[in-house]
PDB file of N, CA and C in Angstrom:
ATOM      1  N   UNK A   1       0.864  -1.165   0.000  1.00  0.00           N
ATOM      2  CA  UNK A   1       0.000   0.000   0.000  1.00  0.00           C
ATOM      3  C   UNK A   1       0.904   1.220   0.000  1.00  0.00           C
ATOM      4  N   UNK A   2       0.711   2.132  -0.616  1.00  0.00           N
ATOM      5  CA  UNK A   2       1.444   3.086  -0.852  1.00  0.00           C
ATOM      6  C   UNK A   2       0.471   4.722  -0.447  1.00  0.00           C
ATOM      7  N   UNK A   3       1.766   5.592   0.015  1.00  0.00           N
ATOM      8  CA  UNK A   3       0.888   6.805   0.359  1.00  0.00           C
ATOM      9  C   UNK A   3       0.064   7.576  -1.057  1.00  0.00           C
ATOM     10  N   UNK A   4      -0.838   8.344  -0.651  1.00  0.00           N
ATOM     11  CA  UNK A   4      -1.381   8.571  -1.590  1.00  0.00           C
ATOM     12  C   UNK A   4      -0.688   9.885  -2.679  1.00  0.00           C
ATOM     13  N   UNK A   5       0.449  11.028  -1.922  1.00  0.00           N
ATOM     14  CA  UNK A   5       1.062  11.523  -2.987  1.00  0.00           C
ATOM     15  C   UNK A   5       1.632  10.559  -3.790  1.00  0.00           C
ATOM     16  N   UNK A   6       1.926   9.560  -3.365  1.00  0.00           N
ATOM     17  CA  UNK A   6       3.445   7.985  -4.542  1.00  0.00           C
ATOM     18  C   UNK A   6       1.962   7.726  -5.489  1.00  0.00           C
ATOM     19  N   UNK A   7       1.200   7.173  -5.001  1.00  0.00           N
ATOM     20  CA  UNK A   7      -0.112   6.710  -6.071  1.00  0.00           C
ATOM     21  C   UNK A   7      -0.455   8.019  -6.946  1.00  0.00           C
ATOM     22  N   UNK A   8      -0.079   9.248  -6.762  1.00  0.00           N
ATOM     23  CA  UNK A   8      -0.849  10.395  -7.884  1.00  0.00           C
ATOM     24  C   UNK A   8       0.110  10.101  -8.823  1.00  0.00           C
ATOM     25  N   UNK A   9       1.716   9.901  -8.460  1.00  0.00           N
ATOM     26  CA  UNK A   9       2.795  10.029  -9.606  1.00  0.00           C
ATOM     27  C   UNK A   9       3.173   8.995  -9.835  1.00  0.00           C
ATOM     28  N   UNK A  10       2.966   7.423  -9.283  1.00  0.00           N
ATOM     29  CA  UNK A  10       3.537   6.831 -10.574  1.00  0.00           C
ATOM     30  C   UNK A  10       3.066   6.578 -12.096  1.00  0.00           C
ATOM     31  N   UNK A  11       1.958   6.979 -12.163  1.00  0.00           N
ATOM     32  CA  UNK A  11       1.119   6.799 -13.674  1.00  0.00           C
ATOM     33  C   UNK A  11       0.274   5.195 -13.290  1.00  0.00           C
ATOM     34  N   UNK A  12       0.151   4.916 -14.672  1.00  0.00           N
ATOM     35  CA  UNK A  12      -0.362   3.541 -14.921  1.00  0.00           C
ATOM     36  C   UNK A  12       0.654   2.724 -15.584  1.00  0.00           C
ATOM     37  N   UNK A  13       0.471   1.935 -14.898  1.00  0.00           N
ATOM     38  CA  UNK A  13       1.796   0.775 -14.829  1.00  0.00           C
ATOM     39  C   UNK A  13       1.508  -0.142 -15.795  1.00  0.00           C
ATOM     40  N   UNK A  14      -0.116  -0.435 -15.864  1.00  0.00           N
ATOM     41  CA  UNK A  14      -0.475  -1.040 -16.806  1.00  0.00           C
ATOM     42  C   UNK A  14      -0.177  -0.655 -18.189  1.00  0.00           C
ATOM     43  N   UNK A  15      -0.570   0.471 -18.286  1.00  0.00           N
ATOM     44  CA  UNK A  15      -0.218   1.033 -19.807  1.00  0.00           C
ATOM     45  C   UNK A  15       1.356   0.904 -19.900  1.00  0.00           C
ATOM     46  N   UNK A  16       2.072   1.315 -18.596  1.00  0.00           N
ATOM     47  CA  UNK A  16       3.599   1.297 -19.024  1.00  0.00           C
ATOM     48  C   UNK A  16       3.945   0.015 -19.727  1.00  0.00           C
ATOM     49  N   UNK A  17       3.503  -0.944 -19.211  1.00  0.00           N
ATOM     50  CA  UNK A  17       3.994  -2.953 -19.460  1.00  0.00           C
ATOM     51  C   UNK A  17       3.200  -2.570 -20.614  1.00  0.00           C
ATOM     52  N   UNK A  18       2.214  -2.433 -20.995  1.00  0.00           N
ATOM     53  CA  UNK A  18       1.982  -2.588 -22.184  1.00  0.00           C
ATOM     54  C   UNK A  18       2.735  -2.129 -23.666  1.00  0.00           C
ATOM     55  N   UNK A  19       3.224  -1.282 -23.142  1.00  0.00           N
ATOM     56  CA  UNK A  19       4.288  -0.414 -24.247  1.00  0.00           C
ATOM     57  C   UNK A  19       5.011  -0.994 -23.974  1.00  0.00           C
ATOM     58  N   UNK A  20       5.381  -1.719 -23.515  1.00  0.00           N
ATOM     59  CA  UNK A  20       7.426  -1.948 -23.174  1.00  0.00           C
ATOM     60  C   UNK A  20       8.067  -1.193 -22.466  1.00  0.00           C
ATOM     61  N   UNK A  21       7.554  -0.061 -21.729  1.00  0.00           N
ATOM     62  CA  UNK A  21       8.357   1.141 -21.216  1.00  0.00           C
ATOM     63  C   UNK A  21       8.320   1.198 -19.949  1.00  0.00           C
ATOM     64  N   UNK A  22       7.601   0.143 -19.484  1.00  0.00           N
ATOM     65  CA  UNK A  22       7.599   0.512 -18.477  1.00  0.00           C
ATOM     66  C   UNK A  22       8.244  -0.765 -17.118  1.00  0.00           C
ATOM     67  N   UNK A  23       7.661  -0.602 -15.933  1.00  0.00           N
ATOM     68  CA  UNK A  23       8.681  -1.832 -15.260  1.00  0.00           C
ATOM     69  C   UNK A  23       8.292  -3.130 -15.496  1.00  0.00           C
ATOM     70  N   UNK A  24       9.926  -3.684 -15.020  1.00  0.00           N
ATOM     71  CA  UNK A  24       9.564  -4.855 -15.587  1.00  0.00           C
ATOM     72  C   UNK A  24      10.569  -5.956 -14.238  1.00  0.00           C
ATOM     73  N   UNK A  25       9.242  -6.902 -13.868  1.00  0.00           N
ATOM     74  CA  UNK A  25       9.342  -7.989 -13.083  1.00  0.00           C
ATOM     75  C   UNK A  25      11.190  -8.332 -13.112  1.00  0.00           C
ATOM     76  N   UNK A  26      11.699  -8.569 -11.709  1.00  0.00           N
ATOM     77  CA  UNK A  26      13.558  -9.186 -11.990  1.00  0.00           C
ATOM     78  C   UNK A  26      13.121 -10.316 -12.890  1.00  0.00           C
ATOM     79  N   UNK A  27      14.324 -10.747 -13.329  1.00  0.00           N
ATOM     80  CA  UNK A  27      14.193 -12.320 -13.308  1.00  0.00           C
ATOM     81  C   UNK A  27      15.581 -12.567 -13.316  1.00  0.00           C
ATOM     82  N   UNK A  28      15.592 -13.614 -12.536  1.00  0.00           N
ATOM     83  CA  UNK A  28      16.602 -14.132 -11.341  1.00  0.00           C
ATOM     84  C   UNK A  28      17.040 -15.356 -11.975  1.00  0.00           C
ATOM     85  N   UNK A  29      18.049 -15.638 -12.445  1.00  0.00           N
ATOM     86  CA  UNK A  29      18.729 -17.215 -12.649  1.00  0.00           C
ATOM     87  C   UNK A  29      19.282 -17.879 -11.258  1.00  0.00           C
ATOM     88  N   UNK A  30      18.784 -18.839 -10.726  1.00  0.00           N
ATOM     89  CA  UNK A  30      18.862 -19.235  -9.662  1.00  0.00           C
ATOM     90  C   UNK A  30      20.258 -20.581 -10.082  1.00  0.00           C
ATOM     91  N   UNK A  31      20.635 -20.651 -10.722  1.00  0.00           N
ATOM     92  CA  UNK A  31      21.220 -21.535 -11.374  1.00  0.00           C
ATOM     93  C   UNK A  31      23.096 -21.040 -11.096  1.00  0.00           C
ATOM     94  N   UNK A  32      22.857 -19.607 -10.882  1.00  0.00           N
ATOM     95  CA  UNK A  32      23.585 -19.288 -10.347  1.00  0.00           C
ATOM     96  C   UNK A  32      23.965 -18.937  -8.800  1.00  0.00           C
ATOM     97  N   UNK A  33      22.970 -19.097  -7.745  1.00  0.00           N
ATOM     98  CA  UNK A  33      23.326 -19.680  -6.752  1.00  0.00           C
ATOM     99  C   UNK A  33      23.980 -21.117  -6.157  1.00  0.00           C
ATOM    100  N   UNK A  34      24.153 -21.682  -6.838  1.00  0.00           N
ATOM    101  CA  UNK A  34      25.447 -22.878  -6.907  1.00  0.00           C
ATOM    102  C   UNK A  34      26.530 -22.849  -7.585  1.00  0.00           C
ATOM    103  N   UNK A  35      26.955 -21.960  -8.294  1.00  0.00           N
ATOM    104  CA  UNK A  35      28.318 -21.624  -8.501  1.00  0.00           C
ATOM    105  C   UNK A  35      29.082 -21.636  -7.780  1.00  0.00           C
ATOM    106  N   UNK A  36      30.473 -22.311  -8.317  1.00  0.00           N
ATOM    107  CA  UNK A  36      31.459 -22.399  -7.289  1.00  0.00           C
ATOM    108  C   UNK A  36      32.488 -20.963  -7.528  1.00  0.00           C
ATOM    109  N   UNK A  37      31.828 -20.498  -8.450  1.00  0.00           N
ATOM    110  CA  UNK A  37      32.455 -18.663  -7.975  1.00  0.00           C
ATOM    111  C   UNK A  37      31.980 -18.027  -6.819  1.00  0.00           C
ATOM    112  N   UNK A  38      32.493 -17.493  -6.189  1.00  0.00           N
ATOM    113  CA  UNK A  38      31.668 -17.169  -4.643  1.00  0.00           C
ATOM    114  C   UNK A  38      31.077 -15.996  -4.986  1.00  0.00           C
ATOM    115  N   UNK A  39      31.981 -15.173  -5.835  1.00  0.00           N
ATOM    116  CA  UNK A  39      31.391 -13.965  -6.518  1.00  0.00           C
ATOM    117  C   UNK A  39      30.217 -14.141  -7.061  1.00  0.00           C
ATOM    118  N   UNK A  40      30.025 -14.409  -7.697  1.00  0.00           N
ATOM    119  CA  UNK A  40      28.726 -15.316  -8.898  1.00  0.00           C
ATOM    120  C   UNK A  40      27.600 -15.463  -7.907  1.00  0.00           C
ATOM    121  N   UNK A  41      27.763 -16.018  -6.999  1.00  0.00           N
ATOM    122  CA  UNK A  41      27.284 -16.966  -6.085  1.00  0.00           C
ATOM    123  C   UNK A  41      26.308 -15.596  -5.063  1.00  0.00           C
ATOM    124  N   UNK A  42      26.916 -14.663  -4.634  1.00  0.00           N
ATOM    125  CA  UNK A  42      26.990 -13.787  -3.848  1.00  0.00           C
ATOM    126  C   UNK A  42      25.858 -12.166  -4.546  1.00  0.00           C
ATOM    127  N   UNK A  43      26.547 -12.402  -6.206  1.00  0.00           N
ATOM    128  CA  UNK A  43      26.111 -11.966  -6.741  1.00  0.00           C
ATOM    129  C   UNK A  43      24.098 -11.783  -7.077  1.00  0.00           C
ATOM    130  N   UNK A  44      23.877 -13.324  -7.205  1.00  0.00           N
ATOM    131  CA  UNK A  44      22.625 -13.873  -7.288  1.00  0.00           C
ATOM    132  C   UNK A  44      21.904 -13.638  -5.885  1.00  0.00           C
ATOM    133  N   UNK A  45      22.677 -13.795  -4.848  1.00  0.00           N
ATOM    134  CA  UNK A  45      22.103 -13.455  -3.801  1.00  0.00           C
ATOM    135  C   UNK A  45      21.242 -12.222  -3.402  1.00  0.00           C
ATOM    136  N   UNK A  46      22.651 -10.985  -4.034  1.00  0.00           N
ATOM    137  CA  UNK A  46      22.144  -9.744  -3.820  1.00  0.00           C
ATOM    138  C   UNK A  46      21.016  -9.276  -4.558  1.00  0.00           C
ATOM    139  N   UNK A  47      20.676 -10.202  -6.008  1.00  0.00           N
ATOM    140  CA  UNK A  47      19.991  -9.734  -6.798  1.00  0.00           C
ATOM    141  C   UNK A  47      18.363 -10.430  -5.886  1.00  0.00           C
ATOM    142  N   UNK A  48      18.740 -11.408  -5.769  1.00  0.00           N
ATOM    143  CA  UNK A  48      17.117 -11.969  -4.672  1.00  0.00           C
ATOM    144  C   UNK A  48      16.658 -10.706  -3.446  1.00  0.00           C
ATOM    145  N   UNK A  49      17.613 -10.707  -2.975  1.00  0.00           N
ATOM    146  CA  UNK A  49      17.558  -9.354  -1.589  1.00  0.00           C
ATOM    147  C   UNK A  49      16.804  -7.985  -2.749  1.00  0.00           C
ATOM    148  N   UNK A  50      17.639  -7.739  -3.212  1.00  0.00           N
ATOM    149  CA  UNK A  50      17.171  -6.442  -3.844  1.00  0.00           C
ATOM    150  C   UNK A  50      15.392  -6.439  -4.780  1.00  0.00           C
ATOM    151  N   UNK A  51      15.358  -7.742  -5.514  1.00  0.00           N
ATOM    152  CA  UNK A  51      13.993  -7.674  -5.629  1.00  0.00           C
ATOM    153  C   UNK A  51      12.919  -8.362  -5.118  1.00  0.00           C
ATOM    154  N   UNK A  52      13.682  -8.426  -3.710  1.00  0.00           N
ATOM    155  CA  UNK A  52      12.125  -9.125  -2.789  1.00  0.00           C
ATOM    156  C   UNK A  52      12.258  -7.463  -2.054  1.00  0.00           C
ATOM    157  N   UNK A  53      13.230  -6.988  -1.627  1.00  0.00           N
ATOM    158  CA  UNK A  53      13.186  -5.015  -0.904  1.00  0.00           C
ATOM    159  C   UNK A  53      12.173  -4.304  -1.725  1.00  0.00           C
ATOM    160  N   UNK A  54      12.411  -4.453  -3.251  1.00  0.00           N
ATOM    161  CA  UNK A  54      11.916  -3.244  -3.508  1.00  0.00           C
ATOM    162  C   UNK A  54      10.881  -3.665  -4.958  1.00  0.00           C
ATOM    163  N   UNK A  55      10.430  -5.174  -4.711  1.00  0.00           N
ATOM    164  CA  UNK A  55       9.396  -5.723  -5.419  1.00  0.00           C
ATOM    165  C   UNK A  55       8.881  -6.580  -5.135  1.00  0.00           C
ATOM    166  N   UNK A  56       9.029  -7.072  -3.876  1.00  0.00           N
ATOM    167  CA  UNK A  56       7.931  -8.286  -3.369  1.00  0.00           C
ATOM    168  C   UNK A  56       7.816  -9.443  -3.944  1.00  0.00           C
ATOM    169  N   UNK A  57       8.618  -9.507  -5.358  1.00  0.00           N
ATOM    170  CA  UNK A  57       8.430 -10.354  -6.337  1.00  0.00           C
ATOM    171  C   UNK A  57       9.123 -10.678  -7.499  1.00  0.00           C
ATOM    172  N   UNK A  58       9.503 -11.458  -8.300  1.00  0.00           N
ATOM    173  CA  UNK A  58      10.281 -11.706  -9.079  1.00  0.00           C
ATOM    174  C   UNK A  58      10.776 -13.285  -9.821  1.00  0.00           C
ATOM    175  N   UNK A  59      10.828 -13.239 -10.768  1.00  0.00           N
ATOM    176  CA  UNK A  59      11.091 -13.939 -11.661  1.00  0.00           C
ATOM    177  C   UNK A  59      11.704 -15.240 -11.797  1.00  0.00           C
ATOM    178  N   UNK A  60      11.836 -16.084 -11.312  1.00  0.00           N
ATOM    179  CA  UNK A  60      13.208 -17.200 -10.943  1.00  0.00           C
ATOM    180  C   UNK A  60      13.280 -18.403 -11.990  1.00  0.00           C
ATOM    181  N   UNK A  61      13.859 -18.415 -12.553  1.00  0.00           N
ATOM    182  CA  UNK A  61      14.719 -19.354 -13.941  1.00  0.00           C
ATOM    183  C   UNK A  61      15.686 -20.073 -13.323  1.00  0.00           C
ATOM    184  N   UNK A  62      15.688 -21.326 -13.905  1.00  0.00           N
ATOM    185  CA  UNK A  62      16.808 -22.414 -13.460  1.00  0.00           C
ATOM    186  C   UNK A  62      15.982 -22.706 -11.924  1.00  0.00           C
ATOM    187  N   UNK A  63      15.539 -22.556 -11.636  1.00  0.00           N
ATOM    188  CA  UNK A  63      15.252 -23.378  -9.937  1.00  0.00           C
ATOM    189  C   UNK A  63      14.849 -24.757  -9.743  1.00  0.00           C
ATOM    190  N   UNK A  64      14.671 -25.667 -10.644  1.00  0.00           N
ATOM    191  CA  UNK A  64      14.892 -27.034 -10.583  1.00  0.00           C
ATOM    192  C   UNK A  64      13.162 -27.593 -10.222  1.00  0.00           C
ATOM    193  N   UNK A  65      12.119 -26.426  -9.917  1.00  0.00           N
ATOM    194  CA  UNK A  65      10.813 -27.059 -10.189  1.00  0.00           C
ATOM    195  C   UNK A  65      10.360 -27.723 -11.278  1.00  0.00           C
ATOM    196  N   UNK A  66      10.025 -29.292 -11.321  1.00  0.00           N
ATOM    197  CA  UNK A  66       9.547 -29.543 -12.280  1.00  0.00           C
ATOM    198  C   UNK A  66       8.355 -29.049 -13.198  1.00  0.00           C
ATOM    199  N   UNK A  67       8.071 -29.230 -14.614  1.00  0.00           N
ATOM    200  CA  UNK A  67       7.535 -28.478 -15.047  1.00  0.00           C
ATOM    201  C   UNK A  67       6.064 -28.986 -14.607  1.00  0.00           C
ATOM    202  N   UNK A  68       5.891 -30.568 -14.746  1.00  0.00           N
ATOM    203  CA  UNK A  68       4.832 -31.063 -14.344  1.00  0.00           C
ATOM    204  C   UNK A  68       4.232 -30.567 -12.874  1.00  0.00           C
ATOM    205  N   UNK A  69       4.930 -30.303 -12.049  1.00  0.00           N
ATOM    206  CA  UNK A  69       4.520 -30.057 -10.819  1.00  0.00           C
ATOM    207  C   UNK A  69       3.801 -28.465 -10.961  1.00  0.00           C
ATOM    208  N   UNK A  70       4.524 -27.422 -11.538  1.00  0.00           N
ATOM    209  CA  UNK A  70       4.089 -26.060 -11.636  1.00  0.00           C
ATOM    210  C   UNK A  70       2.432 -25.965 -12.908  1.00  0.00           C
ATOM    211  N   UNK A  71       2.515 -27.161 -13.653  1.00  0.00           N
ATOM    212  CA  UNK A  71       1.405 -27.312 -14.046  1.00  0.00           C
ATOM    213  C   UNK A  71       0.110 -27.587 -13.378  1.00  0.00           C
ATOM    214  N   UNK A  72       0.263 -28.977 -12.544  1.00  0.00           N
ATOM    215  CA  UNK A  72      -0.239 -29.018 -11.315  1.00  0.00           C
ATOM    216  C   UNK A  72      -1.099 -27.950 -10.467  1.00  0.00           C
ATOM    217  N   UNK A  73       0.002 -27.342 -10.285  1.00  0.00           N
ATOM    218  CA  UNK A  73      -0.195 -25.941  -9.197  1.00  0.00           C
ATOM    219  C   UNK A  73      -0.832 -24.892  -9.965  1.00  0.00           C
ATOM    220  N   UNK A  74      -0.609 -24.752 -10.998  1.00  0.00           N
ATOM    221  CA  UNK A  74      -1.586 -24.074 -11.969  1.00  0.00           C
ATOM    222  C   UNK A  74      -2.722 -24.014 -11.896  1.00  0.00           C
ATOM    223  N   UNK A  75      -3.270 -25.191 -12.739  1.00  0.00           N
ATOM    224  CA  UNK A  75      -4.488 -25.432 -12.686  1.00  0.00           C
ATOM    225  C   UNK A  75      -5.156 -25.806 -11.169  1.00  0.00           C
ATOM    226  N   UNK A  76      -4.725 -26.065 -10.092  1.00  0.00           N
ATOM    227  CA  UNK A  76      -5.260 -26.112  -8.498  1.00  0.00           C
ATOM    228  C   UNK A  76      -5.632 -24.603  -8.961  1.00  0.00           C
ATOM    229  N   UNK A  77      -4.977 -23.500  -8.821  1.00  0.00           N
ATOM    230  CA  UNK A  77      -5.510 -22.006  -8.602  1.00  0.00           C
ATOM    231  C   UNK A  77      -6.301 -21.861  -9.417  1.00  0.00           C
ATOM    232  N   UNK A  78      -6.555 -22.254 -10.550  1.00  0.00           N
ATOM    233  CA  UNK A  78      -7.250 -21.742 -11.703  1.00  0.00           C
ATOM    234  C   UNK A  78      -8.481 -22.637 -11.827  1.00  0.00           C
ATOM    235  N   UNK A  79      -8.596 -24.278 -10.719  1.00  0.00           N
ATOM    236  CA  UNK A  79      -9.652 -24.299 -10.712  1.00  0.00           C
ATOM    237  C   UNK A  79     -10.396 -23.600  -9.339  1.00  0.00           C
ATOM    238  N   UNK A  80      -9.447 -23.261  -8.180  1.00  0.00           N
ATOM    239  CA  UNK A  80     -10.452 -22.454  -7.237  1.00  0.00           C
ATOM    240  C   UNK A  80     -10.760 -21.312  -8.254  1.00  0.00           C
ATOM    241  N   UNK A  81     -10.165 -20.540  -8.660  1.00  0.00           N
ATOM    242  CA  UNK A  81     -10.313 -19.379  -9.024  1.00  0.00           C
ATOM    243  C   UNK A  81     -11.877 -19.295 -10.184  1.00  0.00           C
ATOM    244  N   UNK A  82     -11.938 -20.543 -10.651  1.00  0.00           N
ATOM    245  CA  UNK A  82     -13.299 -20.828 -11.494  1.00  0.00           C
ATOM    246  C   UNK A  82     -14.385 -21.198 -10.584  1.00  0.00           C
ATOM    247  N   UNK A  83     -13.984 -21.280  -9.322  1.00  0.00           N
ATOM    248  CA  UNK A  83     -15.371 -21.472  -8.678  1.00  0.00           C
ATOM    249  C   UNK A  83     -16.201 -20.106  -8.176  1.00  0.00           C
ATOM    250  N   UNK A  84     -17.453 -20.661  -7.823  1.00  0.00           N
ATOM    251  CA  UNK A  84     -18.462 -19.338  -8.144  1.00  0.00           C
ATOM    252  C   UNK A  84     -18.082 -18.662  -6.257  1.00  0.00           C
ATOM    253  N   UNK A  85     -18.063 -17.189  -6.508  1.00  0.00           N
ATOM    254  CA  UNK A  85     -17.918 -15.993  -5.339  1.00  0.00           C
ATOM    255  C   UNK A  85     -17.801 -16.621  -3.788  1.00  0.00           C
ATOM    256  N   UNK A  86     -18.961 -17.419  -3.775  1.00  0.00           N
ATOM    257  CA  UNK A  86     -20.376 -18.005  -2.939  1.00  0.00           C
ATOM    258  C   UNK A  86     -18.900 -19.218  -1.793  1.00  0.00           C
ATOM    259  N   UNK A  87     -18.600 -19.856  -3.332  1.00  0.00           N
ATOM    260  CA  UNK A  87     -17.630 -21.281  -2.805  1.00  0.00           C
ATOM    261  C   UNK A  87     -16.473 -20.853  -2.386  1.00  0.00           C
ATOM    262  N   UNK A  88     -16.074 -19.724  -3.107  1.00  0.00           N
ATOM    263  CA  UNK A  88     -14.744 -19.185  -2.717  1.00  0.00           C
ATOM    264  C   UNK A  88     -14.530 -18.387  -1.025  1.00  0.00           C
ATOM    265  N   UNK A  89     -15.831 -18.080  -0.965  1.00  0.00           N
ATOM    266  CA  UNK A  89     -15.678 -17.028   0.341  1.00  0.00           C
ATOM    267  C   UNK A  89     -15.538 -17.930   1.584  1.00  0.00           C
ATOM    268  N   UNK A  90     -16.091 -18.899   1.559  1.00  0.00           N
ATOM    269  CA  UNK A  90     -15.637 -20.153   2.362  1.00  0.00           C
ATOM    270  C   UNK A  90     -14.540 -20.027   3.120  1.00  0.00           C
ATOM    271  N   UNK A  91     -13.177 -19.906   2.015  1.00  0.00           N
ATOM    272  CA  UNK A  91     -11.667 -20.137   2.751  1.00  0.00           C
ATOM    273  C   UNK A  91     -11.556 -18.379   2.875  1.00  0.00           C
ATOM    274  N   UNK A  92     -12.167 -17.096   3.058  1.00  0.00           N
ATOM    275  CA  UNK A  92     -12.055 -15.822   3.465  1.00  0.00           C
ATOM    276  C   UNK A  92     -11.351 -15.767   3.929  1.00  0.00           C
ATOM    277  N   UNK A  93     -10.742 -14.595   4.167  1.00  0.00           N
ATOM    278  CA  UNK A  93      -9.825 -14.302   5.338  1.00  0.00           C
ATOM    279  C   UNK A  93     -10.600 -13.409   6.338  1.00  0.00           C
ATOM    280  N   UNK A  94     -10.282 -12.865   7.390  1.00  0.00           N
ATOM    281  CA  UNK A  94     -11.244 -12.693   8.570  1.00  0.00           C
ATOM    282  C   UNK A  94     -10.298 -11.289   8.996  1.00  0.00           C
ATOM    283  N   UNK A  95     -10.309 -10.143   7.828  1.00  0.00           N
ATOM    284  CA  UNK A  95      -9.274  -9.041   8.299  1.00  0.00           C
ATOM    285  C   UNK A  95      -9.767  -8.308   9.993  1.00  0.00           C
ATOM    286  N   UNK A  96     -10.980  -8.287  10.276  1.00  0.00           N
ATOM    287  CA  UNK A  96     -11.204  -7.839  11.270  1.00  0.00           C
ATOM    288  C   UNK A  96     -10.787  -8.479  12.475  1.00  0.00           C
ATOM    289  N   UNK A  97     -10.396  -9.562  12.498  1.00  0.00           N
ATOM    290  CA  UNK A  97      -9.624 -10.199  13.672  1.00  0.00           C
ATOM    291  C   UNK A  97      -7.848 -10.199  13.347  1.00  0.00           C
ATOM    292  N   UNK A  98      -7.736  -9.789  12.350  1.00  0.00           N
ATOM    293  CA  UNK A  98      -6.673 -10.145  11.789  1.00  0.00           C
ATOM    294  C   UNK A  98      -5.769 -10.941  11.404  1.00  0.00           C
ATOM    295  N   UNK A  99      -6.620 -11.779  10.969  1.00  0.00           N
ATOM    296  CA  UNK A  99      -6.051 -12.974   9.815  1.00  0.00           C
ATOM    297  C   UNK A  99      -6.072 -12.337   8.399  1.00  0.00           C
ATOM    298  N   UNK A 100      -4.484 -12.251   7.951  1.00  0.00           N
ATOM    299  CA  UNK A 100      -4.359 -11.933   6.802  1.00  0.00           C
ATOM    300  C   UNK A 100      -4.391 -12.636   5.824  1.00  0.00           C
ATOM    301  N   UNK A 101      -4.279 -14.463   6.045  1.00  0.00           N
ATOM    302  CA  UNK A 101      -4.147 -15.364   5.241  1.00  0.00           C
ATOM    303  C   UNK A 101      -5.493 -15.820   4.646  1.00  0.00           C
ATOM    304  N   UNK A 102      -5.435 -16.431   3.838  1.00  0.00           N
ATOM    305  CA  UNK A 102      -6.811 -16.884   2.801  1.00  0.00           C
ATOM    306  C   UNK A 102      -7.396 -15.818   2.019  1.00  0.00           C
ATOM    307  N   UNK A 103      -8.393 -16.607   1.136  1.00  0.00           N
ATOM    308  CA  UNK A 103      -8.934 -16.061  -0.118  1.00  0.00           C
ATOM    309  C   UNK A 103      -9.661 -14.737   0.541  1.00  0.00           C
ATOM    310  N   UNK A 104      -9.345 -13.143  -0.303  1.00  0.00           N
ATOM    311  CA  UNK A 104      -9.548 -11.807  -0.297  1.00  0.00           C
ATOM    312  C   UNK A 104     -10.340 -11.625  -1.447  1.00  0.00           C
ATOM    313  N   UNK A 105     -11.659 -11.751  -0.995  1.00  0.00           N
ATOM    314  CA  UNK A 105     -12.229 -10.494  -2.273  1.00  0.00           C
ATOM    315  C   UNK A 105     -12.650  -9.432  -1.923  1.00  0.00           C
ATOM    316  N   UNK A 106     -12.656  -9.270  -0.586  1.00  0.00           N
ATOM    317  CA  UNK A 106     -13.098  -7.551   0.012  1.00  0.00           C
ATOM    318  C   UNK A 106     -11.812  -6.858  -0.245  1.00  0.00           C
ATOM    319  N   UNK A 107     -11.060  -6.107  -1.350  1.00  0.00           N
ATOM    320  CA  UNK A 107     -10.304  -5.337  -1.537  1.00  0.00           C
ATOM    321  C   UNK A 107     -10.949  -4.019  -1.608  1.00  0.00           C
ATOM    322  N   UNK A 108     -10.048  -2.998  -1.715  1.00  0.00           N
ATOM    323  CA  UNK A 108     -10.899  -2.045  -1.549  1.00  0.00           C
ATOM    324  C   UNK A 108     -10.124  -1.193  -3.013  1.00  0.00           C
ATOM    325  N   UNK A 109     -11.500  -0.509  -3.433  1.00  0.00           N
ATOM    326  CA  UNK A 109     -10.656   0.492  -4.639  1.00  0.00           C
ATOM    327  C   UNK A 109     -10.241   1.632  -4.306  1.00  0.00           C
ATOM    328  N   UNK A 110      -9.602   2.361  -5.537  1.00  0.00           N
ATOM    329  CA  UNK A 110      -8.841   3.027  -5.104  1.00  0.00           C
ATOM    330  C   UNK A 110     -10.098   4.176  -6.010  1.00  0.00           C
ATOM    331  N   UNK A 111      -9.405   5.351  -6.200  1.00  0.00           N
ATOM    332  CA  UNK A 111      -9.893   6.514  -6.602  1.00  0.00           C
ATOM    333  C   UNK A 111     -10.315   6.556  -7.733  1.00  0.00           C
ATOM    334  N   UNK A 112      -9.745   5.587  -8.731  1.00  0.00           N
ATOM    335  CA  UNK A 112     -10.220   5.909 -10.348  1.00  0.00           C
ATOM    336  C   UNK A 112     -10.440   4.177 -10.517  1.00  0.00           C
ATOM    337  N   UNK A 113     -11.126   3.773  -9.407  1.00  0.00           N
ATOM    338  CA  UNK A 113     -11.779   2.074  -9.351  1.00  0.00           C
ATOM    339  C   UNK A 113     -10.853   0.813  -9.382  1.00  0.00           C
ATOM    340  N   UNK A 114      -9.464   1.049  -9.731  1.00  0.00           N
ATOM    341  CA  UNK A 114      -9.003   0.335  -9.584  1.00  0.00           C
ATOM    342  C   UNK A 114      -8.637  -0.430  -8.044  1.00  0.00           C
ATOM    343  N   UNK A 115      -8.389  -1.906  -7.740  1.00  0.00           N
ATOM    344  CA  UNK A 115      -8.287  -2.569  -7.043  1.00  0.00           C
ATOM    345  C   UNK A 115      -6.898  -2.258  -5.933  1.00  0.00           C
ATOM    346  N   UNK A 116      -6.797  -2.316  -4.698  1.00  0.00           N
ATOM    347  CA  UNK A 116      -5.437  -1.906  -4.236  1.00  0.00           C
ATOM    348  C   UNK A 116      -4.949  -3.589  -4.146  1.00  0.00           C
ATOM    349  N   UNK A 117      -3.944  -3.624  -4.038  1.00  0.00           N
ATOM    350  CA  UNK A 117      -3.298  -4.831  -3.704  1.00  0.00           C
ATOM    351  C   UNK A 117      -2.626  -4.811  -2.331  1.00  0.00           C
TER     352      UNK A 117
END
């Protein structure tokens, strides 16, 4: 969540990714955290630190998940995610006691309707 002067100026992020111009997700070769360069090694590290600080999120290549398994896990989300409002609210999360974990559809919008994350 961000203060609301940072939300007037970064623009739309969406439109930025859509052009190409705009940010764009790390992506992390994890393949290089087993290097026997320590440098190398150290290197990959800093790059994980830096985009979990200042992106929560990011990209990871080479990490040795099978592909079958991330398929798997796919379609699990994508079939909760096809179930109707009703079935989903079930696993809710309960922000007023403060459980942050489980399924959120009470988000709240923001000023020009979009969703906050």
């Amino acid at each position: 969540i961000r203060p609301q002067e940072e939300l007037s100026s970064i623009g739309d992020v969406f439109e930025e990714v859509k052009n190409n111009e705009g940010p764009q997700v790390p992506t992390i070769d994890l393949m290089e955290i087993e290097s026997e360069d320590r440098v190398v090694r150290e290197k990959c590290r800093e790059e994980i630190v830096k985009a979990a600080k200042e992106w929560g999120v990011m990209h990871l290549v080479n990490h040795g998940i099978p592909d079958d398994l991330i398929d798997r896990v796919r379609k699990a989300g994508q079939a909760f995610f096809d179930l109707p409002i009703e079935e989903k609210e079930k696993y809710a999360n309960d922000q007023a006691s403060g459980n942050v974990q489980g399924y959120g559809s009470k988000l709240a919008n923001n000023a020009s309707g979009q969703l906050e994350w």
